[in-house]
Protein backbone atom coordinates (compact mmCIF):
# COMPACT_ATOMS: atom_id res chain seq x y z
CA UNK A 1 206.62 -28.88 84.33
CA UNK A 2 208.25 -29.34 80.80
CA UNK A 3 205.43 -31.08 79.36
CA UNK A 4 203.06 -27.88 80.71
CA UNK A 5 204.99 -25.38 79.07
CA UNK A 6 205.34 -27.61 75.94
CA UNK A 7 201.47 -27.60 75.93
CA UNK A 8 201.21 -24.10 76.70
CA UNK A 9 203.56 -22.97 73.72
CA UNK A 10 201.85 -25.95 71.30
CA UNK A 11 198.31 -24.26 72.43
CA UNK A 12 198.78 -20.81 72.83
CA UNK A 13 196.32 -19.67 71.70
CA UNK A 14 193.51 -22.30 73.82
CA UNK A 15 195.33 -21.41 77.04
CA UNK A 16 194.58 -17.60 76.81
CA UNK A 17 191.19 -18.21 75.95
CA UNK A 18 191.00 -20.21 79.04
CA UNK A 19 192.50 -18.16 81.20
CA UNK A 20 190.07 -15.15 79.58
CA UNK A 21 187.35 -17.33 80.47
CA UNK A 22 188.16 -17.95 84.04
CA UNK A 23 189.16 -14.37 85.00
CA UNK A 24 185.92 -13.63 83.69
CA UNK A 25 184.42 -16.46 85.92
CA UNK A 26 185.82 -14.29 88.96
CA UNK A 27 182.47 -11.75 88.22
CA UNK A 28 180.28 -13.72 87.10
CA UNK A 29 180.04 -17.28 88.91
CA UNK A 30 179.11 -20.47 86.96
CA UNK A 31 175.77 -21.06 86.39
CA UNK A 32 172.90 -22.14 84.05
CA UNK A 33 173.16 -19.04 81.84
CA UNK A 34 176.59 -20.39 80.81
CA UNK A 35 174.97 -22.97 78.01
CA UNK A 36 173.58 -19.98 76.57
CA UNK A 37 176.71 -18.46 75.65
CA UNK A 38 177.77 -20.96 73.36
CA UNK A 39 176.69 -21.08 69.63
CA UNK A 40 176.13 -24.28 69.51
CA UNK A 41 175.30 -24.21 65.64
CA UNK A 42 179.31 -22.74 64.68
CA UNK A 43 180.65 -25.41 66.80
CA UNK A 44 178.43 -28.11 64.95
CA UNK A 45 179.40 -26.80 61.68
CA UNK A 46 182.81 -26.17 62.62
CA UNK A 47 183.08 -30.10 63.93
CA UNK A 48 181.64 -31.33 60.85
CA UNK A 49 183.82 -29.62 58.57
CA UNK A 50 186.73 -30.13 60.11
CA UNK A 51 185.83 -34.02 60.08
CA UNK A 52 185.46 -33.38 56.22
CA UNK A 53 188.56 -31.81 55.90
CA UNK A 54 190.79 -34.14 57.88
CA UNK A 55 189.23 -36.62 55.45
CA UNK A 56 189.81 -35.02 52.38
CA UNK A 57 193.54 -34.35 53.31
CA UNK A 58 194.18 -37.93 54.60
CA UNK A 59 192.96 -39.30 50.55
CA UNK A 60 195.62 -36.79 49.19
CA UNK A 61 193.05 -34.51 48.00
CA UNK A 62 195.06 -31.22 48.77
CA UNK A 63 198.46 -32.77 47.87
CA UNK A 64 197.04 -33.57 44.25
CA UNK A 65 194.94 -29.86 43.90
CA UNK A 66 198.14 -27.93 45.58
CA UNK A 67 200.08 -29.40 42.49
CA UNK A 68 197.68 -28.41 40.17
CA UNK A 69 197.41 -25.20 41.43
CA UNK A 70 201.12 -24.55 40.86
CA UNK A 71 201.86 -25.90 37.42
CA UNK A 72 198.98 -23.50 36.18
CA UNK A 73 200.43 -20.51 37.79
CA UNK A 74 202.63 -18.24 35.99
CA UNK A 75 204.40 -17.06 38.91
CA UNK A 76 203.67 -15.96 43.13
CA UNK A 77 201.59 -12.86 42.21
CA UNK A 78 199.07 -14.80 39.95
CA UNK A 79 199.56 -17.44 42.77
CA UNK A 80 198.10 -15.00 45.31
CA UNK A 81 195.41 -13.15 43.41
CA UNK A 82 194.05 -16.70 42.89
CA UNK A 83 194.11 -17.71 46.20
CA UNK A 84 193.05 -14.71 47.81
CA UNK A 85 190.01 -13.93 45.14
CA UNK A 86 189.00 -17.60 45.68
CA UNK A 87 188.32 -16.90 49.64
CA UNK A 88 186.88 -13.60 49.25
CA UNK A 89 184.30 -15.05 46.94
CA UNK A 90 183.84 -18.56 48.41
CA UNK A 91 183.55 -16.60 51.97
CA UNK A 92 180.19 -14.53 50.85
CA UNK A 93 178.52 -17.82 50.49
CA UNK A 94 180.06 -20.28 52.25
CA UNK A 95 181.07 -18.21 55.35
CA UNK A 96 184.00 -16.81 56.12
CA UNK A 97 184.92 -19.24 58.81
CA UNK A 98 183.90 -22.11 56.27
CA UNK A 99 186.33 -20.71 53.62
CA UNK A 100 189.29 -20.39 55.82
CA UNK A 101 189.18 -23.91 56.81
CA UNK A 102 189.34 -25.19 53.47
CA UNK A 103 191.58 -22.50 52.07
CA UNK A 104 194.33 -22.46 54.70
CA UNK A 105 195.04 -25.89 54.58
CA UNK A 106 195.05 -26.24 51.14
CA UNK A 107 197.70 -22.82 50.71
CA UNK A 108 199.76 -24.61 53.79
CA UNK A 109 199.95 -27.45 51.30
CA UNK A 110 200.68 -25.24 48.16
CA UNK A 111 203.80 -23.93 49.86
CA UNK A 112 204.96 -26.73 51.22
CA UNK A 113 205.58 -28.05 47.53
CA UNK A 114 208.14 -24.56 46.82
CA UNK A 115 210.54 -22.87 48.43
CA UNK A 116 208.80 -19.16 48.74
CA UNK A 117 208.59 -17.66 52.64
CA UNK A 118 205.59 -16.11 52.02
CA UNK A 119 203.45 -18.12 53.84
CA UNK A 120 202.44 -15.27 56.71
CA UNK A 121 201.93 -13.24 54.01
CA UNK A 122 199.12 -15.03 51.78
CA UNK A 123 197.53 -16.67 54.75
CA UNK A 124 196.95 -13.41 56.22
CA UNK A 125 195.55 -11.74 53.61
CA UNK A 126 193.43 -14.88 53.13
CA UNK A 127 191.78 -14.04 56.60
CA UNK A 128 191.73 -10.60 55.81
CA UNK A 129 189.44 -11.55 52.65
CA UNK A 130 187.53 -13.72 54.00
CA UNK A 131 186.38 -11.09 56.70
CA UNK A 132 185.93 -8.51 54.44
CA UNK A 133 184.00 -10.82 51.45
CA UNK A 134 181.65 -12.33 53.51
CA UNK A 135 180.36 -8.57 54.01
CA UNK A 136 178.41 -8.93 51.23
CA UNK A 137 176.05 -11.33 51.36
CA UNK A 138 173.58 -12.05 54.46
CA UNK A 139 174.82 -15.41 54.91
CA UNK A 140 178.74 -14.82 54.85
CA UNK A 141 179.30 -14.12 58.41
CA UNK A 142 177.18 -14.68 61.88
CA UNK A 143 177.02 -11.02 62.37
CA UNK A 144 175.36 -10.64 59.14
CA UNK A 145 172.67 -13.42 59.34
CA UNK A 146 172.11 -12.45 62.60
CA UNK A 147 171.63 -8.67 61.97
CA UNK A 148 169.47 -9.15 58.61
CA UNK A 149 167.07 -11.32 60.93
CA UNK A 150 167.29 -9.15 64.22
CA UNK A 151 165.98 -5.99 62.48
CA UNK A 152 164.01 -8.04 59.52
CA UNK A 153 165.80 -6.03 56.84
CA UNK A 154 164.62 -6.41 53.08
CA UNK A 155 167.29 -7.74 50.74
CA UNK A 156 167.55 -4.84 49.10
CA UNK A 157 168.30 -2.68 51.77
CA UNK A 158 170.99 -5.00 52.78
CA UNK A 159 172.63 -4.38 49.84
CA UNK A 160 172.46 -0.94 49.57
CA UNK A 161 174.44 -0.69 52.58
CA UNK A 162 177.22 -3.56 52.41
CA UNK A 163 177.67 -3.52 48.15
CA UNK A 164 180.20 -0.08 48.82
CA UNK A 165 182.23 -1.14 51.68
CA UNK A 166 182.65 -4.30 49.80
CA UNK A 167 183.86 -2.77 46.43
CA UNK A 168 186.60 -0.51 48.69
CA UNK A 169 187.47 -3.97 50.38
CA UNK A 170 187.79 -5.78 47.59
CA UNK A 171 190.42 -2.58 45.71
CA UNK A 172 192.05 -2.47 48.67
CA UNK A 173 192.87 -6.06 48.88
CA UNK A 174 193.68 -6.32 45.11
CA UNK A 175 196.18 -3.31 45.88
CA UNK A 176 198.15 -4.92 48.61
CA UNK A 177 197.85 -8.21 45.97
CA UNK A 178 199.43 -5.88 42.57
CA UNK A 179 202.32 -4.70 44.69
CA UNK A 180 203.58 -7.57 46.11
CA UNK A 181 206.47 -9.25 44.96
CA UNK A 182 206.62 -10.84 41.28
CA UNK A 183 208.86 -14.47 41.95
CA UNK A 184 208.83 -17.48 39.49
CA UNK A 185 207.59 -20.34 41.21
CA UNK A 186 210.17 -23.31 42.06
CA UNK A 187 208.87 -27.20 42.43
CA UNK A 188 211.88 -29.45 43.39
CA UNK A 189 212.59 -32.10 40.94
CA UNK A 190 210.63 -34.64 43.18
CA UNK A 191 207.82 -33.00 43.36
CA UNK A 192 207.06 -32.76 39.82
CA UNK A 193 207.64 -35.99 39.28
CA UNK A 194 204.91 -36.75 41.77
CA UNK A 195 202.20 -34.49 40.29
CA UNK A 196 200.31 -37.69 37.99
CA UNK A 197 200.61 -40.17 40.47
CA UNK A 198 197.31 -39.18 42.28
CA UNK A 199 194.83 -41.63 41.62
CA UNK A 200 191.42 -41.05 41.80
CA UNK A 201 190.39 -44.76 41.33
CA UNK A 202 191.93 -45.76 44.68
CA UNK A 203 189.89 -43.55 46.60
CA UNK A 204 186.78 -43.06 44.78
CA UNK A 205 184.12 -44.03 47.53
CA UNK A 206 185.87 -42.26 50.04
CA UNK A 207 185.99 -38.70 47.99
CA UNK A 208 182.34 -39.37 47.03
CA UNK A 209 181.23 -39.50 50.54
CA UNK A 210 183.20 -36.62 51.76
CA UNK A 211 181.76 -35.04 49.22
CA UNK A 212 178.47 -35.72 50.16
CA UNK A 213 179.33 -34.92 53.90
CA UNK A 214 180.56 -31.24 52.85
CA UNK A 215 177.46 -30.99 50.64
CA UNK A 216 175.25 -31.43 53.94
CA UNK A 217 177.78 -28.88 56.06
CA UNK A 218 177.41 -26.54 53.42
CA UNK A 219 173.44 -26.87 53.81
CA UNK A 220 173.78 -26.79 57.24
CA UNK A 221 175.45 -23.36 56.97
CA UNK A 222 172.74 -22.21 54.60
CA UNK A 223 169.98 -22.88 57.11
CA UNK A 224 168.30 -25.28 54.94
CA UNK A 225 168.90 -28.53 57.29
CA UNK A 226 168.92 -28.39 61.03
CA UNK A 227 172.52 -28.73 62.40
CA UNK A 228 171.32 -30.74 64.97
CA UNK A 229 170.28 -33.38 61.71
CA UNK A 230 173.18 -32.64 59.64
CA UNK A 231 175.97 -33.63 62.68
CA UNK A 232 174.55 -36.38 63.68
CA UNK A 233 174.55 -37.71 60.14
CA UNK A 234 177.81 -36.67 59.77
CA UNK A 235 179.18 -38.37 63.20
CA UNK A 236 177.01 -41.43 62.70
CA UNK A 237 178.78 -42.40 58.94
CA UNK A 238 181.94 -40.98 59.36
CA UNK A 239 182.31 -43.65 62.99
CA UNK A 240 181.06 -46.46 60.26
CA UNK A 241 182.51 -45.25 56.76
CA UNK A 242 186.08 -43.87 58.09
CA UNK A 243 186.16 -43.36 61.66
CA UNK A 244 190.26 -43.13 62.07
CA UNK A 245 189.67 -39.69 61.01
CA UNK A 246 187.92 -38.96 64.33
CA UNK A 247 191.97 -38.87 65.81
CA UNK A 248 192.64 -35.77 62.92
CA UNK A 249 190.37 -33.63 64.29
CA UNK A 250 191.19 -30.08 65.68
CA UNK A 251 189.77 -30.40 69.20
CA UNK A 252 191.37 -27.59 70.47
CA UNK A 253 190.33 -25.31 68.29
CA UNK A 254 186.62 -26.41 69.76
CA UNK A 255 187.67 -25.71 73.31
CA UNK A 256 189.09 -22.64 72.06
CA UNK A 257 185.62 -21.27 70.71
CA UNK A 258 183.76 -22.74 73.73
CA UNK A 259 186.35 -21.03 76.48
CA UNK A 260 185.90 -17.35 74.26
CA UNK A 261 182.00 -17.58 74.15
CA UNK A 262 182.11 -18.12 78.08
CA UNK A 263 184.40 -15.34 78.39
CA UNK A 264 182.20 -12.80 76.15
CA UNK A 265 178.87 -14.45 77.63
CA UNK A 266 180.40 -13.63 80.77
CA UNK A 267 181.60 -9.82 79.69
CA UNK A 268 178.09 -9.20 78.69
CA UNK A 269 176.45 -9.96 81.88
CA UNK A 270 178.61 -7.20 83.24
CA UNK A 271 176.32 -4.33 84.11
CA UNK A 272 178.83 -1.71 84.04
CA UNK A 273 179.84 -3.17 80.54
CA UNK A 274 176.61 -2.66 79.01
CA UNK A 275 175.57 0.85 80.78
CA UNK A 276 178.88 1.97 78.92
CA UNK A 277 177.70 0.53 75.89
CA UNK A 278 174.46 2.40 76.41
CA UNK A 279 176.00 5.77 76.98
CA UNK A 280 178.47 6.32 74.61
CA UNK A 281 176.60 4.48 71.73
CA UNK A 282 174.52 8.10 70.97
CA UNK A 283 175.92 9.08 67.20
CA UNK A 284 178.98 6.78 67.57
CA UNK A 285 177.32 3.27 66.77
CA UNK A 286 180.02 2.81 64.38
CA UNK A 287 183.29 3.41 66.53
CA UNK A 288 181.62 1.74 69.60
CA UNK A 289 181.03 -1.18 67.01
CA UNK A 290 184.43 -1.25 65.90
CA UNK A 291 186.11 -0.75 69.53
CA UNK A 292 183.58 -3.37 70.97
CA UNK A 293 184.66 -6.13 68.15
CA UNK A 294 188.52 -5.65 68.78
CA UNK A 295 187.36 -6.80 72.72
CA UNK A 296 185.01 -9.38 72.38
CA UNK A 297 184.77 -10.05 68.53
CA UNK A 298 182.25 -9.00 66.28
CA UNK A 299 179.55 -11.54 66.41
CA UNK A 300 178.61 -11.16 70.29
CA UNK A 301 180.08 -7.19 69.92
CA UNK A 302 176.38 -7.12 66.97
CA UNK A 303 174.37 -8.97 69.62
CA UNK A 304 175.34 -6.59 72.71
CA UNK A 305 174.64 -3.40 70.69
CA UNK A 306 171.74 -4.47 69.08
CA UNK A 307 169.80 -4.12 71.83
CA UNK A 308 170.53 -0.09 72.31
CA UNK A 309 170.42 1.06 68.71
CA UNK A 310 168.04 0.98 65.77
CA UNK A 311 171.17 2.70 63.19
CA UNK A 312 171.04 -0.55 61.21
CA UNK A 313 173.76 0.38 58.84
CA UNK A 314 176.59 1.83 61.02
CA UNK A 315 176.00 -1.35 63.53
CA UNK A 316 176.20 -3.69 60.52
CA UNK A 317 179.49 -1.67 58.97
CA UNK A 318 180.99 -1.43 62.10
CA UNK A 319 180.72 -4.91 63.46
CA UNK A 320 182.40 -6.10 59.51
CA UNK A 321 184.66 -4.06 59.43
CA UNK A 322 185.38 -4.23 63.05
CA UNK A 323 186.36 -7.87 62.14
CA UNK A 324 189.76 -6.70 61.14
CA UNK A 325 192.50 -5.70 63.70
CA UNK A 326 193.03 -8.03 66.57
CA UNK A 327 192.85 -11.68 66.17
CA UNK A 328 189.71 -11.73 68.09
CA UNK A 329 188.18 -9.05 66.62
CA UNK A 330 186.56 -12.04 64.46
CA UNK A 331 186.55 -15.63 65.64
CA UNK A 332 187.48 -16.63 61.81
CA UNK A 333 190.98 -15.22 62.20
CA UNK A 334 191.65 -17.68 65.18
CA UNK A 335 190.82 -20.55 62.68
CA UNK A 336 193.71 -19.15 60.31
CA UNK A 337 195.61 -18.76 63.44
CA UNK A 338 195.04 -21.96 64.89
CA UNK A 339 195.74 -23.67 61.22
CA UNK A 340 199.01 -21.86 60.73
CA UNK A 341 200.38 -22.03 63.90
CA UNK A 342 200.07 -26.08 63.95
CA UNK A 343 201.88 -26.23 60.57
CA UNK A 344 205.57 -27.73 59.72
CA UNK A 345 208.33 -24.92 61.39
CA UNK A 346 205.29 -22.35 61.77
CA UNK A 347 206.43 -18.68 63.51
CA UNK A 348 203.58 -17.94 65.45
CA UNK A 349 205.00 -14.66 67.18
CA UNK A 350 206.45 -13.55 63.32
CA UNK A 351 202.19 -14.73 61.78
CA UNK A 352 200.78 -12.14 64.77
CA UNK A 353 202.95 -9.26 63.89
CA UNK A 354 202.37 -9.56 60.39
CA UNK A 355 198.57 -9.99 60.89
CA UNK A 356 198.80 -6.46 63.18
CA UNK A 357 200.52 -4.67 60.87
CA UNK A 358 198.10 -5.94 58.02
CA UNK A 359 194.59 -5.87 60.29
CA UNK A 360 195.11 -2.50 61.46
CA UNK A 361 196.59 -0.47 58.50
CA UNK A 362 193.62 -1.73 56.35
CA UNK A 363 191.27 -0.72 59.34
CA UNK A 364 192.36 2.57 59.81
CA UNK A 365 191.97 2.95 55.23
CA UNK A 366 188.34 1.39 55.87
CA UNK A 367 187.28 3.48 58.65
CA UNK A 368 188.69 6.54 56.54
CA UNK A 369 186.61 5.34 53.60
CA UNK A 370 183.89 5.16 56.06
CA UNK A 371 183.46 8.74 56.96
CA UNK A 372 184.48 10.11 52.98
CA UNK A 373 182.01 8.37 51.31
CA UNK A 374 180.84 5.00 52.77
């Protein structure tokens, strides 16, 4: 019984997925429509990069750029525009699930080397920049790719439509970033003795093939190899190059993904789900996009209404900036979550609240924004 709970406070957030999924399971039975649910392209790329970043932090990689990082920093507020402006960026064209697994760890590491406990605070805002800068490009998020191709929109008229609620995104986010608290960073003794001991020498044909493995799951994001190519790859050299780092892998964060696309397949199939969707989506494709993503999450919330609505722009606004407020409004926050909560004397119950109070007071400004001039 011990070892149960243990697992169930260790993997929170898996067993509520699970148990979503089965209650879900109660109205719609098993069957062959199940493997449809899953995107089996996230969960490739997701795999692949977490195979790259196990790798990466097992050769010291983060250890060495964390230190870096720090003795170029003047103090925590240039510590966290840097960060921050680093995922928003890297998010539009890497994803924003993509920049949150290599960001996350890397900031865990960062603060591990001081003695700041702001940790909640910059890893938050991370995932709240990451959703909100991978608005702007068509590539950044699911949603977006999925909506560009769904109603074959021109570039142009893409960015007519996502450029503003970026800009207010990204001012907002810089606010929150200017008003924080100004501390002077402090590196114990020992760890500034250990910033040139790195050596690059020592693990020089293991950092060039991780870098060629993220080069391929970064193309594999980008459309421009199958994933079904690029994994195997990946799984083939890794199990003959390094395959230890097999055991470092995140599988639960897999199962987690896997147990919330049954449960949102499953909500989907509900016919009383989707006649609501139907009937209240008349002039309010917007809120009903921004309700339905705090429920389900944004990617499958775009799919679902897609089908009743040709309002392009308030379903592709909505379903973004529905990816802020609860941690499944977008499956990227659960990679944070999942990151965070696995870390060295981590406070998952203290991480949630601060995420709320963050996710929901910038939703409310955005939706605001929305109706004034967005």
């Amino acid at each position: 019984m011990n070892k149960i709970i243990s697992f169930a406070k260790k993997e929170a957030v898996l067993v509520i997925a699970a148990l979503f999924a089965l209650i879900s399971m109660i109205f719609i039975p098993p069957n062959i429509r199940y493997f449809t649910y899953i995107d089996y392209p996230v969960l490739a790329i997701l795999f692949c990069l977490m195979i790259v970043v196990a790798g990466l932090k097992k050769l010291g990689i983060f250890d060495f750029l964390s230190l870096k990082l720090l003795t170029r920093a003047k103090n925590m507020k240039y510590l966290y525009v840097l960060l921050v402006n680093c995922v928003f960026v890297c998010a539009m064209f890497i994803t924003n699930d993509v920049a949150l697994i290599v960001f996350v760890p890397l900031t865990i590491k960062v603060f591990s080397f001081i003695k700041q406990k702001s940790l909640i605070f910059i890893i938050v805002m991370e995932t709240v920049a990451a959703n909100l800068g991978s608005i702007l490009t068509p590539i950044g998020n699911p949603q977006n790719l999925y909506i560009y191709s769904f109603y074959q929109m021109d570039i142009l008229q893409f960015f007519r439509y996502v450029l503003p609620a970026g800009a207010v995104s990204y001012i907002i986010i810089m606010g929150i970033m200017i008003v924080s608290k100004t501390e002077k960073i402090d590196i114990p003794f020992e760890q500034k003795f250990n910033m040139g001991r790195f050596s690059f020498g020592a693990v020089k044909v293991l950092l060039i093939y991780y870098g060629l493995m993220f080069v391929l799951c970064i193309m594999m994001v980008l459309h421009i190899l199958d994933y079904r190519i690029c994994t195997v790859v990946v799984l083939a050299a890794t199990a003959i190059i390094d395959r230890k780092v097999f055991k470092n892998v995140d599988y639960g964060l897999l199962l987690t993904f896997i147990c919330f696309f049954v449960f949102v397949g499953n909500l989907g199939e509900i016919g009383v789900i989707r006649n609501a969707l139907s009937l209240f989506l008349e002039g309010r494709v917007f809120l009903v996009s921004v309700a339905t993503s705090q429920i389900i999450s944004n990617v499958p919330a775009a799919m679902m209404i897609s089908e009743f609505t040709k309002d392009v722009k308030n379903l592709l606004l909505g379903v973004n900036i529905g990816g802020l407020g609860t941690p499944v409004a977008s499956l990227a926050s659960l990679i944070s979550f999942r990151l965070y909560s696995r870390s060295t004397n981590s406070l998952p119950g203290k991480y949630i609240a601060a995420f709320s109070v963050y996710n929901i007071s910038i939703l409310a400004v955005l939706i605001a924004a929305f109706y004034l001039f967005l």
